[in-house]
PDB file of N, CA and C in Angstrom:
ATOM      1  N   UNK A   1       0.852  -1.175   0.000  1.00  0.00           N
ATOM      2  CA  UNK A   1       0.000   0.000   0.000  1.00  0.00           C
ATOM      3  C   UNK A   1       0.897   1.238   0.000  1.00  0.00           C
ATOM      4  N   UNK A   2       0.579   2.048  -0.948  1.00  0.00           N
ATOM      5  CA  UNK A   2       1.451   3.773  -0.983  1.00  0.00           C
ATOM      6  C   UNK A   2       1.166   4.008   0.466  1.00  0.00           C
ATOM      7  N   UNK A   3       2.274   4.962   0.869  1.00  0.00           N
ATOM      8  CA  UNK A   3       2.453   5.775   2.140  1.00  0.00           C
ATOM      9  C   UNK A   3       1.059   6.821   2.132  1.00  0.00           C
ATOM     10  N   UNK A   4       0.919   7.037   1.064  1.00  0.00           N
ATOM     11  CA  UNK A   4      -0.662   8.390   0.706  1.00  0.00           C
ATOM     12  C   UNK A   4      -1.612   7.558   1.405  1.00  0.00           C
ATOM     13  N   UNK A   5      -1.921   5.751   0.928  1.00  0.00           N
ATOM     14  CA  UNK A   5      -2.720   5.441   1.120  1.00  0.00           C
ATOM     15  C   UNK A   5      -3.221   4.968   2.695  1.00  0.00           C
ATOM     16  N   UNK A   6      -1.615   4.569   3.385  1.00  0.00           N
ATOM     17  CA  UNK A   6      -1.926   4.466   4.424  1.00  0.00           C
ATOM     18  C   UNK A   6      -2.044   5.699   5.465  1.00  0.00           C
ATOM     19  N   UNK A   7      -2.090   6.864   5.161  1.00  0.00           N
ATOM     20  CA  UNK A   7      -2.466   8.314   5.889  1.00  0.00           C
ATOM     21  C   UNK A   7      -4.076   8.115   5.662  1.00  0.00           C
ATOM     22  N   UNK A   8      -4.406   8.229   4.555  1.00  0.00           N
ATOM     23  CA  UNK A   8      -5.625   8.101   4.074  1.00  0.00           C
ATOM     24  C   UNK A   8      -6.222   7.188   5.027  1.00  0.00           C
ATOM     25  N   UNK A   9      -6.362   6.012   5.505  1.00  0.00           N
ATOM     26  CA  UNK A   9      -6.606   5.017   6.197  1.00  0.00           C
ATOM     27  C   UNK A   9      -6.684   5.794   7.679  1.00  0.00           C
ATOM     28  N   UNK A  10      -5.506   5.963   8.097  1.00  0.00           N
ATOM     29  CA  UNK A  10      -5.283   6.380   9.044  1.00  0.00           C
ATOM     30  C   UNK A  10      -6.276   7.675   9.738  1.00  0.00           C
ATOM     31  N   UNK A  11      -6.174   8.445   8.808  1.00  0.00           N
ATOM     32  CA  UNK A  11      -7.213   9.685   9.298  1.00  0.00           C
ATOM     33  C   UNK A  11      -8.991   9.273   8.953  1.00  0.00           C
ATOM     34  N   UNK A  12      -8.913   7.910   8.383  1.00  0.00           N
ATOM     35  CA  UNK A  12     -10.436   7.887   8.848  1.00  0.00           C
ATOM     36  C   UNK A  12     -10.619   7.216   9.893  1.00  0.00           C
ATOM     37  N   UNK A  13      -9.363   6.029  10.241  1.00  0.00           N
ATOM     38  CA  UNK A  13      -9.454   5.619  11.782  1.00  0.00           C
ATOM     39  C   UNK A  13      -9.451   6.443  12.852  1.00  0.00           C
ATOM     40  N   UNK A  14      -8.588   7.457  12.621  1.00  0.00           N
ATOM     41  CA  UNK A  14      -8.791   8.593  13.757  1.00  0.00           C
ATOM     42  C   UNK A  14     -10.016   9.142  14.453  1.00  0.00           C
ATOM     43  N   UNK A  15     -11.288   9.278  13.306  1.00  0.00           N
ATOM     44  CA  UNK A  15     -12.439   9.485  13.151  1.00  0.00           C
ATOM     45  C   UNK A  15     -12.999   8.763  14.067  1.00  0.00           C
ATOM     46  N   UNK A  16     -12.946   7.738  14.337  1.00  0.00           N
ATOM     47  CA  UNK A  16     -13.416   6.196  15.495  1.00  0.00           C
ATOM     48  C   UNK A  16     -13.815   6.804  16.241  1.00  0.00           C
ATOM     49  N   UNK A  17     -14.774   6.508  17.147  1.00  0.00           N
ATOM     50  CA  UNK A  17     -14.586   6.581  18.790  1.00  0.00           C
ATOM     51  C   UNK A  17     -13.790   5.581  19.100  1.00  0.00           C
ATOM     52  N   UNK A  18     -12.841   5.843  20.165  1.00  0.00           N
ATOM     53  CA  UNK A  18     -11.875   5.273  20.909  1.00  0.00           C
ATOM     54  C   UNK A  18     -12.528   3.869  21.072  1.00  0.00           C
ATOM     55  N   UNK A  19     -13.313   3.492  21.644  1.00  0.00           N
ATOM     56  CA  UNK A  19     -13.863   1.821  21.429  1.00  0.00           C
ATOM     57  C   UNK A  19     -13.928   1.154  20.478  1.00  0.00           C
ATOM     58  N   UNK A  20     -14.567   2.208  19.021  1.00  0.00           N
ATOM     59  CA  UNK A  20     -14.507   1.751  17.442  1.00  0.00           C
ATOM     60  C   UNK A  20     -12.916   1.111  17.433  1.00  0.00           C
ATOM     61  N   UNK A  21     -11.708   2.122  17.711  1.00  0.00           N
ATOM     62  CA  UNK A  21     -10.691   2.136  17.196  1.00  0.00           C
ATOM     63  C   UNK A  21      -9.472   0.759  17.895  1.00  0.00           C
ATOM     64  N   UNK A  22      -9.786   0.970  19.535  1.00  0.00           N
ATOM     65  CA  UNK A  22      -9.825  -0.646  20.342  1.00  0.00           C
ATOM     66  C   UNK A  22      -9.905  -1.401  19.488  1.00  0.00           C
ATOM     67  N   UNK A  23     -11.300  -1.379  18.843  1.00  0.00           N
ATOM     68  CA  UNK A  23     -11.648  -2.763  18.456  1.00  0.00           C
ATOM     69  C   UNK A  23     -10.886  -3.555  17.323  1.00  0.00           C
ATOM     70  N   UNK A  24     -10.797  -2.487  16.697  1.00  0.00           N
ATOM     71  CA  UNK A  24     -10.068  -2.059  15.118  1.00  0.00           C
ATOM     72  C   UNK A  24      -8.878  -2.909  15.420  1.00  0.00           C
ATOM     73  N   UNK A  25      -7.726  -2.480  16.629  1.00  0.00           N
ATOM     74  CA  UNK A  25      -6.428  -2.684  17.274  1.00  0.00           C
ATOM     75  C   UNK A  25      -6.571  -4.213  17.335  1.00  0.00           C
ATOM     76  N   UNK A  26      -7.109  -4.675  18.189  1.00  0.00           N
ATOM     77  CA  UNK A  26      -7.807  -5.815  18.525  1.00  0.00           C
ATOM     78  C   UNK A  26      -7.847  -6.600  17.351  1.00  0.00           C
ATOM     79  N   UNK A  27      -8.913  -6.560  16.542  1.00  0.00           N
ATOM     80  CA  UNK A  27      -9.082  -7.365  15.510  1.00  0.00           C
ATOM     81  C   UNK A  27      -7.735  -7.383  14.760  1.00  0.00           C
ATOM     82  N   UNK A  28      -6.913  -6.302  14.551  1.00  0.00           N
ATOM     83  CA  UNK A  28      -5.685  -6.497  13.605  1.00  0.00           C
ATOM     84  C   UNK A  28      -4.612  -7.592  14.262  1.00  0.00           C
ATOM     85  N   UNK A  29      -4.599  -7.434  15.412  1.00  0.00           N
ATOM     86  CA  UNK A  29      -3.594  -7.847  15.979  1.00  0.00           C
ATOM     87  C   UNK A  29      -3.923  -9.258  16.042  1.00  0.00           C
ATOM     88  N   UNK A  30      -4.840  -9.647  16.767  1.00  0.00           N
ATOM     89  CA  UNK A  30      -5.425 -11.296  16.208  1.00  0.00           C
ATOM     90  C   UNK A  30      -5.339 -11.535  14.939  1.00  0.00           C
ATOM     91  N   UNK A  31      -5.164 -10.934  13.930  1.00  0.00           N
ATOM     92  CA  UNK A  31      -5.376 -11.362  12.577  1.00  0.00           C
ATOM     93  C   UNK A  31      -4.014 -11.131  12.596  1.00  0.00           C
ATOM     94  N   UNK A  32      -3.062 -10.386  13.077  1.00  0.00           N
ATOM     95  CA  UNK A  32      -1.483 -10.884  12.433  1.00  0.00           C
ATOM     96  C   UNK A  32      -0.698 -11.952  13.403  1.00  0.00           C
ATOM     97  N   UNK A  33      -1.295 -12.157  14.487  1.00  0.00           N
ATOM     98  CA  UNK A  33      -0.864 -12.915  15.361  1.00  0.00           C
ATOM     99  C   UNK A  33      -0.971 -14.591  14.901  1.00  0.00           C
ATOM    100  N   UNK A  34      -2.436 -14.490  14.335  1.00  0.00           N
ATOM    101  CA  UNK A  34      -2.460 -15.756  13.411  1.00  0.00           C
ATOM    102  C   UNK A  34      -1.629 -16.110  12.168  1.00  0.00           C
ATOM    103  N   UNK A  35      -1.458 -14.933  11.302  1.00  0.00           N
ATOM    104  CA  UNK A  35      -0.061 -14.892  10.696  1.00  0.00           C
ATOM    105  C   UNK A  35       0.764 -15.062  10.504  1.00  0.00           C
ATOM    106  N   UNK A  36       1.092 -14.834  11.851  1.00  0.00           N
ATOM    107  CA  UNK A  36       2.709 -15.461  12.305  1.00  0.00           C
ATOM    108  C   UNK A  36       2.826 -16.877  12.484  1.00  0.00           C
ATOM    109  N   UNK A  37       1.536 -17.295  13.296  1.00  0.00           N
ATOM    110  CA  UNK A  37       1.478 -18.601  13.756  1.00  0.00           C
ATOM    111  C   UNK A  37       1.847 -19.377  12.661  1.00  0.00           C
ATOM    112  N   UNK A  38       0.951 -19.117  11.849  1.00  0.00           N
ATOM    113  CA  UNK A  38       0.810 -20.049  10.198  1.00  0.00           C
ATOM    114  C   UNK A  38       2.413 -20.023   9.614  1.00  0.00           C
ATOM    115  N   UNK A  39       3.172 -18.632   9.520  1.00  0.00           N
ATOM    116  CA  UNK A  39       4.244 -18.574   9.051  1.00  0.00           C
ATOM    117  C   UNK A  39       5.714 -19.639   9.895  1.00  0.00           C
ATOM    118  N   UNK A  40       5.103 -19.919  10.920  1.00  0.00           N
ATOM    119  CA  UNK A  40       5.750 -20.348  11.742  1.00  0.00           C
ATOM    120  C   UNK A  40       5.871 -21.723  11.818  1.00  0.00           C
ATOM    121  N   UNK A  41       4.437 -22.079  11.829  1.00  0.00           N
ATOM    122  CA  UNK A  41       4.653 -23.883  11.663  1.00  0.00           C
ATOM    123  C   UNK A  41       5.214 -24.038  10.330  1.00  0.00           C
ATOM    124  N   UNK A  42       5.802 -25.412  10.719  1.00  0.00           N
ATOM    125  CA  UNK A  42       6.501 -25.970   9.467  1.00  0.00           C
ATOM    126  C   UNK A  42       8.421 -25.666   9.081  1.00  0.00           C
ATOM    127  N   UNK A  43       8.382 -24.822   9.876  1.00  0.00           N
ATOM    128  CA  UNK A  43       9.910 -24.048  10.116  1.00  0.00           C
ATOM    129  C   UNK A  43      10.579 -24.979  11.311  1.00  0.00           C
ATOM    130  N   UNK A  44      11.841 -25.130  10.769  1.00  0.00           N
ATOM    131  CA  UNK A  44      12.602 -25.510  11.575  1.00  0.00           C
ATOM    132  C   UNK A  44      13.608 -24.535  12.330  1.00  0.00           C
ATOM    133  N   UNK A  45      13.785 -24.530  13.752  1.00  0.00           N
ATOM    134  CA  UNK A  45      15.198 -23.626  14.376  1.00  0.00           C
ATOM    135  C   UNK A  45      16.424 -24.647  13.744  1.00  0.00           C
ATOM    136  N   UNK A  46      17.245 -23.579  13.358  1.00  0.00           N
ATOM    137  CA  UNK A  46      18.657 -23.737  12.984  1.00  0.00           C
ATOM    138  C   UNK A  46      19.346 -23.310  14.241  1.00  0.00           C
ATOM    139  N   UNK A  47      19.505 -24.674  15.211  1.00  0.00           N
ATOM    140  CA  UNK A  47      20.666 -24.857  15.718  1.00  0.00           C
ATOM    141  C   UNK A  47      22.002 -24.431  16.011  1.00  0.00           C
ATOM    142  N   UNK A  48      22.429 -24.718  14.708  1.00  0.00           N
ATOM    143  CA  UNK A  48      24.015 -23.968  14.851  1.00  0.00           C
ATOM    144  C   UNK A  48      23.976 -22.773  14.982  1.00  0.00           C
ATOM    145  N   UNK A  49      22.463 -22.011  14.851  1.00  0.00           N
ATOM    146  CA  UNK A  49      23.193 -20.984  14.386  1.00  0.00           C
ATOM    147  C   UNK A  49      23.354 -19.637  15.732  1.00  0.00           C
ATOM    148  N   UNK A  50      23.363 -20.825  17.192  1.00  0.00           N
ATOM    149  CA  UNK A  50      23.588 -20.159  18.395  1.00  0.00           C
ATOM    150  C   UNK A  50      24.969 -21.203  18.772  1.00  0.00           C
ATOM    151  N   UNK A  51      25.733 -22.069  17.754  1.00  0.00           N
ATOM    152  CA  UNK A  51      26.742 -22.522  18.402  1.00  0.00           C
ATOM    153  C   UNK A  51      27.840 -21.554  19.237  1.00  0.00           C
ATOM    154  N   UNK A  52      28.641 -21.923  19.880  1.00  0.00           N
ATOM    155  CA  UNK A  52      29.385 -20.989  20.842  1.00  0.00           C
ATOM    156  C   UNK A  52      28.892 -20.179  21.686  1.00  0.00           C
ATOM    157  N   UNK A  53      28.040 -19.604  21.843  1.00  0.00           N
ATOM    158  CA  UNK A  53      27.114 -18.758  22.441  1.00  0.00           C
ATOM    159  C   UNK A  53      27.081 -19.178  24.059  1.00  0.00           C
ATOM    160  N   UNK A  54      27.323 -20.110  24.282  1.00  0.00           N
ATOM    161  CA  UNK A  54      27.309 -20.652  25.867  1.00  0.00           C
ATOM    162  C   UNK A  54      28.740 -21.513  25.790  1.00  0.00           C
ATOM    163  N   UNK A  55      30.315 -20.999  25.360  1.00  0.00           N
ATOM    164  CA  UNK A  55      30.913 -22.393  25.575  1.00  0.00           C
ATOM    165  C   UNK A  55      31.710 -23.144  26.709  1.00  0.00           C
ATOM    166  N   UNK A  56      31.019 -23.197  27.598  1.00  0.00           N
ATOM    167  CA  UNK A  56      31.043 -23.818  29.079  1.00  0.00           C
ATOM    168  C   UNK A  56      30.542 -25.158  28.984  1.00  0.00           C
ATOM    169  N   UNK A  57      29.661 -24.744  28.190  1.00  0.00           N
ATOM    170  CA  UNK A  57      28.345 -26.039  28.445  1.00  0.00           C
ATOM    171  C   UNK A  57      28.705 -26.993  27.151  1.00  0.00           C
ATOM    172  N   UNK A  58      29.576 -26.770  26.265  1.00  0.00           N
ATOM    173  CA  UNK A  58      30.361 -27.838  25.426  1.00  0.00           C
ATOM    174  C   UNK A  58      31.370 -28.219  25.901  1.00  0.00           C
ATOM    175  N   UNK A  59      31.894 -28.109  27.216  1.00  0.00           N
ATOM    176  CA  UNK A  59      33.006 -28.599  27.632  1.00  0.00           C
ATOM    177  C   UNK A  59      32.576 -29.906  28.935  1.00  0.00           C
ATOM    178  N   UNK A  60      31.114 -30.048  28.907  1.00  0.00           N
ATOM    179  CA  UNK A  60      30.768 -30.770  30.034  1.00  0.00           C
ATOM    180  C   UNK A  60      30.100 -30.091  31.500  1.00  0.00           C
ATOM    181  N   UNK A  61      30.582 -29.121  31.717  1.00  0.00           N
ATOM    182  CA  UNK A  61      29.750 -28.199  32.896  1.00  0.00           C
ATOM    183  C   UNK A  61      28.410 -28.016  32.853  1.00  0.00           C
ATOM    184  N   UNK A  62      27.809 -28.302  33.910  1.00  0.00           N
ATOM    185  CA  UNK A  62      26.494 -28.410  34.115  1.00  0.00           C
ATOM    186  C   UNK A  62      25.541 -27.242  33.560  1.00  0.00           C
ATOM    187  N   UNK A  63      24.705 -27.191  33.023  1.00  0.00           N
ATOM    188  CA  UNK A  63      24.175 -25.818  32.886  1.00  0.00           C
ATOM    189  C   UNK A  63      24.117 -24.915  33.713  1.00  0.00           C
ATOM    190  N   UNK A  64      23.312 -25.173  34.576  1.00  0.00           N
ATOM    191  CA  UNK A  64      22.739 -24.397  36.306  1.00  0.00           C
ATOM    192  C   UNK A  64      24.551 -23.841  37.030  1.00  0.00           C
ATOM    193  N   UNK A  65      24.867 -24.456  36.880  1.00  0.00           N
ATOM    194  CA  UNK A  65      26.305 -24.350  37.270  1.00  0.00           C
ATOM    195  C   UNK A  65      27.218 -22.978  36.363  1.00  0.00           C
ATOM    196  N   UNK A  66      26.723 -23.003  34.886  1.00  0.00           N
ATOM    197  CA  UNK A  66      27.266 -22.196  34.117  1.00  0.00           C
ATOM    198  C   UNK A  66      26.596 -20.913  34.162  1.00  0.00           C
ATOM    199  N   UNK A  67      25.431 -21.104  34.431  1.00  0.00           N
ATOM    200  CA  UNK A  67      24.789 -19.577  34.983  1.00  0.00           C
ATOM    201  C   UNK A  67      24.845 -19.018  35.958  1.00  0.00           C
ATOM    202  N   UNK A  68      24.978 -19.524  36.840  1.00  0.00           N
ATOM    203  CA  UNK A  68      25.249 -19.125  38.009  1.00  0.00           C
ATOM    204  C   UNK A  68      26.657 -18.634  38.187  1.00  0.00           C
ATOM    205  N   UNK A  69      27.338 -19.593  37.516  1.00  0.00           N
ATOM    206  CA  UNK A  69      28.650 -18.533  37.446  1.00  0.00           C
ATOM    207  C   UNK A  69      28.798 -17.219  36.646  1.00  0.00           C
ATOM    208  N   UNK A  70      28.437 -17.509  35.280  1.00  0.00           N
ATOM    209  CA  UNK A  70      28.329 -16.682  34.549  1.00  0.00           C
ATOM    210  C   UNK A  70      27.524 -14.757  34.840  1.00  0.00           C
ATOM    211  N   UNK A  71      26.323 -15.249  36.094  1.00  0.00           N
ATOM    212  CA  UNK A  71      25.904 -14.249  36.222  1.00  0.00           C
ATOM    213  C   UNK A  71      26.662 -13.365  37.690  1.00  0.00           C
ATOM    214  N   UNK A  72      27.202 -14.139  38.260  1.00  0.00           N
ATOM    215  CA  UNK A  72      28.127 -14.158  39.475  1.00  0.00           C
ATOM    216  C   UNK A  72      29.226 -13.306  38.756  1.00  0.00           C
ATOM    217  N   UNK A  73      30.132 -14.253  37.974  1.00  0.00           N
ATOM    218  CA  UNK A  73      31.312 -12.283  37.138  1.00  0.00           C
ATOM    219  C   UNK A  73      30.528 -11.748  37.211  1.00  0.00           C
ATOM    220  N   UNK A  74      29.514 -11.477  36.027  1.00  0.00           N
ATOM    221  CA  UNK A  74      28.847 -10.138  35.521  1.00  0.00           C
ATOM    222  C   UNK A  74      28.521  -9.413  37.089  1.00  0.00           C
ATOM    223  N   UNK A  75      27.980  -9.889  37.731  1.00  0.00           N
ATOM    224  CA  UNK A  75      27.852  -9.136  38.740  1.00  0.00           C
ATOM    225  C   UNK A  75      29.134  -8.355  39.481  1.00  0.00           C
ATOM    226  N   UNK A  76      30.237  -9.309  39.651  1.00  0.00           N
ATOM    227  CA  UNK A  76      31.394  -8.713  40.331  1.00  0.00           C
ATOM    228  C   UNK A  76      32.335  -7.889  39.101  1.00  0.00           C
ATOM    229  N   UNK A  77      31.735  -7.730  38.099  1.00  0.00           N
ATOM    230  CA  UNK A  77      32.311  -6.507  37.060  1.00  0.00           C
ATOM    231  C   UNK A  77      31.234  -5.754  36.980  1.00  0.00           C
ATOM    232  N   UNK A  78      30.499  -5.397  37.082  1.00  0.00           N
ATOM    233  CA  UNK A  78      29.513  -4.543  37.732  1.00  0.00           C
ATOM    234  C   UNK A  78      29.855  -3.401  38.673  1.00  0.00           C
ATOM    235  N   UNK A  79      29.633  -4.158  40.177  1.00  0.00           N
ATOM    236  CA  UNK A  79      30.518  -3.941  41.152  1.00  0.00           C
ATOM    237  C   UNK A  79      31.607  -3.165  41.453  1.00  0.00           C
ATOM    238  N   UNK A  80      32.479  -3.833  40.466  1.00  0.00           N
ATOM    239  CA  UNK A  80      34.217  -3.676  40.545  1.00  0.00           C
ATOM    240  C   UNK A  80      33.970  -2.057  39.415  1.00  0.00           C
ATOM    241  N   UNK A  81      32.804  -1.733  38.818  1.00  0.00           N
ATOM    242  CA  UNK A  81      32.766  -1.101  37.618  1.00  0.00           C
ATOM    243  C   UNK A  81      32.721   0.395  38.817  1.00  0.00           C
ATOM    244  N   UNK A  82      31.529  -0.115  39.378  1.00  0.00           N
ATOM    245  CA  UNK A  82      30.608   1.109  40.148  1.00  0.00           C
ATOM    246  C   UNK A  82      31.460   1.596  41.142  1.00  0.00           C
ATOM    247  N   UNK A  83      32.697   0.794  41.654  1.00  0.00           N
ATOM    248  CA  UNK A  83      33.503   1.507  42.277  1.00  0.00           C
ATOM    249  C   UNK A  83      34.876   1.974  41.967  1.00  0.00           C
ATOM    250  N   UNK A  84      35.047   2.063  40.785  1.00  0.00           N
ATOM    251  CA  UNK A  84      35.754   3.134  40.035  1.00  0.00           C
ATOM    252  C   UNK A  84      36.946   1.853  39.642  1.00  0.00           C
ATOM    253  N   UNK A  85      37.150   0.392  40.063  1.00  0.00           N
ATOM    254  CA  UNK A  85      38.169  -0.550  39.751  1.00  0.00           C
ATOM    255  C   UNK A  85      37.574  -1.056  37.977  1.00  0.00           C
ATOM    256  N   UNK A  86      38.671  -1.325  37.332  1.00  0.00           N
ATOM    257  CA  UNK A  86      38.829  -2.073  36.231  1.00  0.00           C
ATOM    258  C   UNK A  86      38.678  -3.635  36.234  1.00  0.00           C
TER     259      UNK A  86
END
């Protein structure tokens, strides 16, 4: 749709009463939400394509174990940040 056309659109939605225009919101959003859904089944996640992204947890370390550490630095570089250390 031209940019003209969607102003055009737009300023007669404006026109709504606020409940008209809810509703309007509403109905679109269920209708792209289903959209997606549809676009969605049948797709596969590609895997690799978060390889390395955690590599703790390819070396054998427990998950729960790798977060907990992992969020444990971040925290003590944080920390170490807020009080003026490197």
């Amino acid at each position: 749709m031209a940019n003209g056309k969607i102003e055009d659109v737009y300023e007669l939605v404006r026109r709504l009463p606020a409940s008209e225009r809810l509703r309007l919101v509403e109905q679109i959003a269920r209708e792209l939400s289903s959209s997606a859904t549809e676009e969605i089944k049948g797709q596969r996640f590609d895997w690799s394509s978060i390889a390395g992204c955690a590599p703790g947890l390819l070396e054998g370390e427990d998950a729960q174990t790798w977060v907990s550490k992992t969020r444990r630095e971040g925290d003590e570089r944080r920390q170490n940040a807020l009080r003026g250390h490197r």
